[in-house]
Structure formats: C-alpha cells, structure tokens
Protein backbone atom coordinates (compact mmCIF):
# COMPACT_ATOMS: atom_id res chain seq x y z
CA UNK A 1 2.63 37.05 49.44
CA UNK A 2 6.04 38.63 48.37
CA UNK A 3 6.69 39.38 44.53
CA UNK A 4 9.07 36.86 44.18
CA UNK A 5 6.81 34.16 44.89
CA UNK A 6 3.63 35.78 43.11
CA UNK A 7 6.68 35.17 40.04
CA UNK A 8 7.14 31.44 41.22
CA UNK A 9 3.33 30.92 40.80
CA UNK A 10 3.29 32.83 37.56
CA UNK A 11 5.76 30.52 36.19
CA UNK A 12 4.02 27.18 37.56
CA UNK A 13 0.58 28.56 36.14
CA UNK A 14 2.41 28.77 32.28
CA UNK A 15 4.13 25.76 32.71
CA UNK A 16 0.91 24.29 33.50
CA UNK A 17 -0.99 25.75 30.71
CA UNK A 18 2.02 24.59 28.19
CA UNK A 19 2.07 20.94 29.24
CA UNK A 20 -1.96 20.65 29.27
CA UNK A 21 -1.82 21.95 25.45
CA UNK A 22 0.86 19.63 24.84
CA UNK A 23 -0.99 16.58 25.92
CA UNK A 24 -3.58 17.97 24.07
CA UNK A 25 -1.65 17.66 20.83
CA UNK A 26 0.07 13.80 21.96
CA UNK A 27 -3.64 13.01 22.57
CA UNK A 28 -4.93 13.98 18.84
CA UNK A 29 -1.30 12.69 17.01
CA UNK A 30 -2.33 9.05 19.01
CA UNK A 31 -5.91 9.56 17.59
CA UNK A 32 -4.28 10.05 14.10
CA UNK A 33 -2.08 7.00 14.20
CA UNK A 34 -4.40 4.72 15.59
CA UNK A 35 -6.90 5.51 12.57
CA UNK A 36 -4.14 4.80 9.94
CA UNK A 37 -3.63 1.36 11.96
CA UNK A 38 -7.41 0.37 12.15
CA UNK A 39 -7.16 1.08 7.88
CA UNK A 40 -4.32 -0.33 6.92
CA UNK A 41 -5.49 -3.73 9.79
CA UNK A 42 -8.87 -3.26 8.15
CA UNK A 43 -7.74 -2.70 3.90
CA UNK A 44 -4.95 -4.95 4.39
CA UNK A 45 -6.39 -8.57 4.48
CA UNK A 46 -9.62 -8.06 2.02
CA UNK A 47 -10.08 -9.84 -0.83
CA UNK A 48 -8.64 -8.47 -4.20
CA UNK A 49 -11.21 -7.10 -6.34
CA UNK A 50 -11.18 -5.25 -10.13
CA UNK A 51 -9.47 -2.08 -9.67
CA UNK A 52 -12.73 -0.30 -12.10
CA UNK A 53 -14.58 -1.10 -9.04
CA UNK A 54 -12.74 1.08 -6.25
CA UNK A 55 -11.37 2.98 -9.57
CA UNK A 56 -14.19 4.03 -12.12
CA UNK A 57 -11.94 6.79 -13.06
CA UNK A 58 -8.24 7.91 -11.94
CA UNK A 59 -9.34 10.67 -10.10
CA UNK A 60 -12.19 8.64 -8.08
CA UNK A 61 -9.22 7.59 -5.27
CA UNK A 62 -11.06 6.93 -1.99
CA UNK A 63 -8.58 7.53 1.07
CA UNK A 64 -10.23 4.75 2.91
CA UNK A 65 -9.69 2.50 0.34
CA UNK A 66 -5.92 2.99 0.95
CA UNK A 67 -4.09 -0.94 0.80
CA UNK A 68 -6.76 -2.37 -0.59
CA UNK A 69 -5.62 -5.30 -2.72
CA UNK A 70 -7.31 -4.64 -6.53
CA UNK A 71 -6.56 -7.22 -9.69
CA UNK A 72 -4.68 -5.38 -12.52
CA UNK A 73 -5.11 -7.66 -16.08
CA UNK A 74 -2.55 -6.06 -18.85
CA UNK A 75 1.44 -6.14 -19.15
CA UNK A 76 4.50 -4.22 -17.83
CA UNK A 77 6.04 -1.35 -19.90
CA UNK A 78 9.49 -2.87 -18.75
CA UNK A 79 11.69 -0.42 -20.86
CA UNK A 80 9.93 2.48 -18.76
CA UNK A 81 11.67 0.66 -15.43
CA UNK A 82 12.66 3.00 -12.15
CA UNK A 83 14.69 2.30 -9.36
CA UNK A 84 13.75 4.89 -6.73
CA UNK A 85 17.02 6.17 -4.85
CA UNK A 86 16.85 6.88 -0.98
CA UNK A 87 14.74 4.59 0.47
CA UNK A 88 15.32 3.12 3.68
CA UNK A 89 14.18 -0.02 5.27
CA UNK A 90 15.57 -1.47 8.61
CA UNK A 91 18.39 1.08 8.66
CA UNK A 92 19.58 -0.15 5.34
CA UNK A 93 20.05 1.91 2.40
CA UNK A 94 17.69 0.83 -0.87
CA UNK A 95 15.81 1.35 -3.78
CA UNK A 96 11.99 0.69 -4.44
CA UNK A 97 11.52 -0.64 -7.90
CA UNK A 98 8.59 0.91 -10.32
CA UNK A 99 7.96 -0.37 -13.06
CA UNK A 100 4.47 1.15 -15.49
CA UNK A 101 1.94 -1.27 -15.48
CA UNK A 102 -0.53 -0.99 -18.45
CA UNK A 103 -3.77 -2.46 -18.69
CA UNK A 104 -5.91 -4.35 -21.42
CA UNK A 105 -8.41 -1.02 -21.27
CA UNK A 106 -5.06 1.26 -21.63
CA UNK A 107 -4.93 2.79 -17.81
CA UNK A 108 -1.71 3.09 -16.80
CA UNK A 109 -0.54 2.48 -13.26
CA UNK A 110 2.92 2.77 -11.16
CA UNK A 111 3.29 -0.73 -9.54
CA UNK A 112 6.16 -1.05 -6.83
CA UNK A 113 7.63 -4.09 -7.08
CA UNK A 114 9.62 -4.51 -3.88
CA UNK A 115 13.15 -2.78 -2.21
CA UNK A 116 16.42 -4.02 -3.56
CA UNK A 117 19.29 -3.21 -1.26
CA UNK A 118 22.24 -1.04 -2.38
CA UNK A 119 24.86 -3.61 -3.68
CA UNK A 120 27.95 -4.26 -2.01
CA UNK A 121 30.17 -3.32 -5.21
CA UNK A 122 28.27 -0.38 -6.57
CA UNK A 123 25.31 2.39 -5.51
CA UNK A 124 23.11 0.27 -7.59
CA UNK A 125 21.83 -2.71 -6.38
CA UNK A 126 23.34 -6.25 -7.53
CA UNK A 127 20.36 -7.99 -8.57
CA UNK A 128 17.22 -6.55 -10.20
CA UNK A 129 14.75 -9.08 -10.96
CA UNK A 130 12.77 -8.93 -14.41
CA UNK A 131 8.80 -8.31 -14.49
CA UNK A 132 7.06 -10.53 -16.23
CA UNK A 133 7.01 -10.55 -19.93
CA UNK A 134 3.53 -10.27 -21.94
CA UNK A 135 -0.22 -10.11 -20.65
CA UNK A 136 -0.26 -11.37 -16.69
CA UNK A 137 -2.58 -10.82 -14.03
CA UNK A 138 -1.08 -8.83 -10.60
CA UNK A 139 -3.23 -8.09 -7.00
CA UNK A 140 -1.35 -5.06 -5.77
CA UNK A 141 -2.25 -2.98 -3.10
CA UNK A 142 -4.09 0.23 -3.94
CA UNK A 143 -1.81 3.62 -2.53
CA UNK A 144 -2.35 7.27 -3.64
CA UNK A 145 0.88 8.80 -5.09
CA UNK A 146 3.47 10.44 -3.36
CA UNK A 147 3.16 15.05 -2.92
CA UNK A 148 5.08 16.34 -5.41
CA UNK A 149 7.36 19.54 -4.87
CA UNK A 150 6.24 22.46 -6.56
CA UNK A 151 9.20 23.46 -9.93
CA UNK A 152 10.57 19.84 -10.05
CA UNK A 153 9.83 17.10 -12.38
C-alpha cells in the first residue's frame, strides 16, 4: 500500500467518524422535537383547570405543564396594553398583543391575546381589538416567559 492511498483511507476513516457523530446529533435533535410534540399533543386538549392548582405560587412553573389551559377570574389592566414588535407568522410581519391580566387574589399575569398584522398604511397594525372591560373569566394556555438578555429592560 503506497502513501497516497494510506492518505485516501485516512480521509474516508474521518469522514466516516464525522458523519456517524453527526447522525448522532440529528438522532438526539429528533428525540428533542418529538418530546415537545407529544407535550404540547398531550397539554393541548385538557380540560381548563384553576391556575392555583398547576400555580400555588409564581415560581412553582412545571415545564410539563407547558399549554395547559388554566381559568384566570379577575380583569385586564388595559391602560398597561403591549403590542410586541417582530413577530412573524406565515411569512407575514406582526405584532402579538399583551395585555396584564390581574386577578381577584391580586396575581398578575401577561396574557397574549392573539397576532395583529402590520397595517397596510402604517407599522402599526389597523385594528386592535379592546379586552374586555371589568371582572371576566379567561382559559388561557399556561407558557413560561420568554429568556431575557442580560443589561436590557
């Protein structure tokens, strides 16, 4: 066996090695997605229940109880409104809509009400619908807030 080709079989022996570690890594990223299916397929559909119950306390936030639908009793802080900038959907540009939601024991939530699309005169968007004035009751689906980036508020 000449050099050269000990070289050829060098090469085919990393290039080997590189794509077996690289299905190694497809094979774990499937893994990952499937499990965030079989939640959100699993959370998804279940009846609502109190949020105290999968809530006691703010900080009691269960990942597997991500999308579960939870009953919030207590009334918008409507003046506190958001319209979220920079968020796609179906290759549109949009806005997600947050508005505080308080309830009758004084928690205070973020509930998204929905995307509005960017409106065809101006960045904003040309409708934004009004929450519902005084003490109503709301099933929303339970998420854990968004990372936040270290120095900005």
């Amino acid at each position: 066996m000449s050099r050269r080709w000990f070289g050829y079989l060098a090469v085919a022996v990393v290039f080997a090695i590189v794509c077996v570690l690289l299905s190694n890594w497809q094979l774990a990223r499937r893994a990952e997605k499937t499990q965030e299916i079989a939640l959100v397929t699993n959370n998804y559909d279940e009846s609502p229940v109190p949020v105290s119950e999968l809530l006691p306390t703010l900080d009691a936030f269960d990942p597997a109880d991500e999308w579960r639908p939870v009953v919030l009793e207590g009334s918008y802080l409507t003046d506190d409104e958001l319209l979220v900038r920079n968020r796609p959907r179906g290759g549109q540009p949009g806005f997600e809509q947050l508005i505080p939601f308080r309830t009758t024991d004084g928690t205070v939530f973020a509930v998204d009400r929905g995307w509005l699309p960017t409106g065809n005169e101006q960045d904003l968007p040309d409708v934004i619908p009004a929450a519902p004035t005084g003490t109503v009751t709301v099933t929303v689906r339970l998420r854990p807030g968004e990372p936040t980036v270290a120095g900005r508020g």
